[in-house]
Protein backbone atom coordinates (compact mmCIF):
# COMPACT_ATOMS: atom_id res chain seq x y z
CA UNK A 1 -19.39 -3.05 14.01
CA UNK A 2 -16.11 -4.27 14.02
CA UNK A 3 -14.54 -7.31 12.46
CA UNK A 4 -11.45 -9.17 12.73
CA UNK A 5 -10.11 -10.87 10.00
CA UNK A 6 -7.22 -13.76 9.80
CA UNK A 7 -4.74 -14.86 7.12
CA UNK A 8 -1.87 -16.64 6.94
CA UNK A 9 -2.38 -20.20 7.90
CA UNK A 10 -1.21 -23.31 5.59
CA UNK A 11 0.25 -26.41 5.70
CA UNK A 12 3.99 -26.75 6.80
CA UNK A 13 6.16 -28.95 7.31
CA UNK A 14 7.74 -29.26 11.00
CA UNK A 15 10.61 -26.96 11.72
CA UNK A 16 9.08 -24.69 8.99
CA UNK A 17 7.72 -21.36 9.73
CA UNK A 18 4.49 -19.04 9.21
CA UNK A 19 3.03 -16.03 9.98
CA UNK A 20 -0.24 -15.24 10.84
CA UNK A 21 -1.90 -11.57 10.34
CA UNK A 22 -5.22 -10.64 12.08
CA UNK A 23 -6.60 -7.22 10.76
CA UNK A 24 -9.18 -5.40 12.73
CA UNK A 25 -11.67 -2.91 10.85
CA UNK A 26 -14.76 -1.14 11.99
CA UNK A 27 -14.04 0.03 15.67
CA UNK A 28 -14.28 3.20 17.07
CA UNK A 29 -12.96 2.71 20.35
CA UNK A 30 -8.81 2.36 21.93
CA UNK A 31 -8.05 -1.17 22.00
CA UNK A 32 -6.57 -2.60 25.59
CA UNK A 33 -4.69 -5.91 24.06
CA UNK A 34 -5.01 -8.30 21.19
CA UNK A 35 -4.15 -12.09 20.96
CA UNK A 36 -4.22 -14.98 19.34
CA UNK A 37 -5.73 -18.43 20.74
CA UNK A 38 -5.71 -21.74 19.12
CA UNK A 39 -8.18 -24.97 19.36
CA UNK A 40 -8.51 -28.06 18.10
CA UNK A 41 -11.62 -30.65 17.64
CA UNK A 42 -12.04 -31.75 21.67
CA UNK A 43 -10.70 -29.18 23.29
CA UNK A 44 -11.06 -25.89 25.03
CA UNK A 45 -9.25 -22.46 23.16
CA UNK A 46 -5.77 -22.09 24.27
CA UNK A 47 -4.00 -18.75 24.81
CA UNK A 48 -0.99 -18.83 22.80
CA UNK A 49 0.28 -14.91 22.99
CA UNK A 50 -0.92 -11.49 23.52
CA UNK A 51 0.20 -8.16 23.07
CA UNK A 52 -1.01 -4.88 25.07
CA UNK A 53 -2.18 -2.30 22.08
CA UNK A 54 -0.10 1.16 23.77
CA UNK A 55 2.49 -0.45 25.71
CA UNK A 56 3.41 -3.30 23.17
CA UNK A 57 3.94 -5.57 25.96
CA UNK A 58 3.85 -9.02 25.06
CA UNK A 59 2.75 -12.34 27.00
CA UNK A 60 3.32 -16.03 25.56
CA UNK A 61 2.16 -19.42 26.33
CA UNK A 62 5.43 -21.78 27.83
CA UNK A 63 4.64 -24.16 25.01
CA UNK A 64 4.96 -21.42 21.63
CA UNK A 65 7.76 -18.79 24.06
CA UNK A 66 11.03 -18.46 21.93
CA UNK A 67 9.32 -20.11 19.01
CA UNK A 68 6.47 -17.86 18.38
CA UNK A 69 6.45 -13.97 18.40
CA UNK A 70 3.08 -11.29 18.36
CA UNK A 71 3.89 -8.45 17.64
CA UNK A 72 1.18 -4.57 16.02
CA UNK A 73 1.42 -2.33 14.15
CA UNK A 74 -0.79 0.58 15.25
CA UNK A 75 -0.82 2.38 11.87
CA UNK A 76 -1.89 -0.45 9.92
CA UNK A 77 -4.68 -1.63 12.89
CA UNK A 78 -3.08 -4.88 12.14
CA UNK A 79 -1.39 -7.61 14.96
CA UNK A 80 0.88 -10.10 14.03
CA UNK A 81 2.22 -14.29 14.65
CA UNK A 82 5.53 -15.39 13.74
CA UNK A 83 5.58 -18.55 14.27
CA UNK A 84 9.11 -20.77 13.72
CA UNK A 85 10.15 -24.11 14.53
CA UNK A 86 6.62 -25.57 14.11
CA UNK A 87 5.63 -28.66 15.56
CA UNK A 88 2.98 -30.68 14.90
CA UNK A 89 1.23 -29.92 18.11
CA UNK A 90 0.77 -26.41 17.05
CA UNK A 91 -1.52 -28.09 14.16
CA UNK A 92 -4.57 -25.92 15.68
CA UNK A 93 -7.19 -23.05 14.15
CA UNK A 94 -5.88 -19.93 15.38
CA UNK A 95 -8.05 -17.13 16.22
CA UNK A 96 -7.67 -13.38 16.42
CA UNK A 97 -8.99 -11.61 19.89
CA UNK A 98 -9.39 -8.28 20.86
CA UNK A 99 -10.68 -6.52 24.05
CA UNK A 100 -10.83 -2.66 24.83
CA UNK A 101 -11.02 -3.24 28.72
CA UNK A 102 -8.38 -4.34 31.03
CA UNK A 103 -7.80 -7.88 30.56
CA UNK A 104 -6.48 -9.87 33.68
CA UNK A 105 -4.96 -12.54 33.30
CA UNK A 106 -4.62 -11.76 29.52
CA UNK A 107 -4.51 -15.13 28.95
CA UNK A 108 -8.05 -15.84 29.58
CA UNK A 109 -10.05 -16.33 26.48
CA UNK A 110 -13.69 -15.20 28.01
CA UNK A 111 -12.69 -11.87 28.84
CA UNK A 112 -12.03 -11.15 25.07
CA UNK A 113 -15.37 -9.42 23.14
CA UNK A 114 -14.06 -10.05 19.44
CA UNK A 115 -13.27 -12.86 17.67
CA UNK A 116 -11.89 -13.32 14.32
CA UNK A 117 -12.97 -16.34 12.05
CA UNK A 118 -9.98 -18.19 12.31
CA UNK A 119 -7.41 -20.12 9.82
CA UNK A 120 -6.11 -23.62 9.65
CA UNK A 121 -2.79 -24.35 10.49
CA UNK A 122 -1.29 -27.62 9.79
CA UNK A 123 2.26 -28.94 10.75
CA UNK A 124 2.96 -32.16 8.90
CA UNK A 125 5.64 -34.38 10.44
């Protein structure tokens, strides 16, 4: 069965930076597009970007474009979140997501199958 697993998430100050790393194990099939979502207490998950697994293509919420950056590396079954400039409003748990089907629009969190666990980020004004 396969997993998804997060790391990278901390405590920052604003304008700082951090990257996230979400490393999937355990499948045996092609992998459509991965992406990361946020939530906080309250409210519903939140696309923040995506990334299509053979094409590399990459999608981003308005609020995180030029700030944040997804990016995979196909060897490594690994996908990536650079985040800079952090705000506090990107204080949030940030979750992995994966889906092997077409995914449209890729921002919608149902259509994903796999979820990772998720890890804490804090931006401290």
């Amino acid at each position: 069965q396969g997993q998804l697993a997060e790391s990278g998430g901390g405590l920052v100050q604003a304008g700082g930076s951090l990257r996230l790393s979400c490393a999937a194990s355990g499948y045996t099939f092609s992998k459509y597009a991965m992406a990361w979502f946020r939530q906080t207490p309250g409210k519903e998950r939140e696309f923040v970007a995506a990334i299509t697994w053979n094409s590399g293509m990459s999608y981003y919420a308005d609020s995180v474009k030029g700030r944040f950056t997804i990016s995979r590396d196909s060897t490594e079954n690994k996908v990536y979140l650079q985040m800079n400039s952090l705000k506090p409003d990107d204080t949030a748990v940030y979750y992995c997501a994966e889906e092997s089907s077409f995914v449209s629009p890729i921002s919608d969190a149902p259509q994903y199958d796999y979820w990772g666990q998720g890890t804490q980020v804090t931006v401290s004004s």
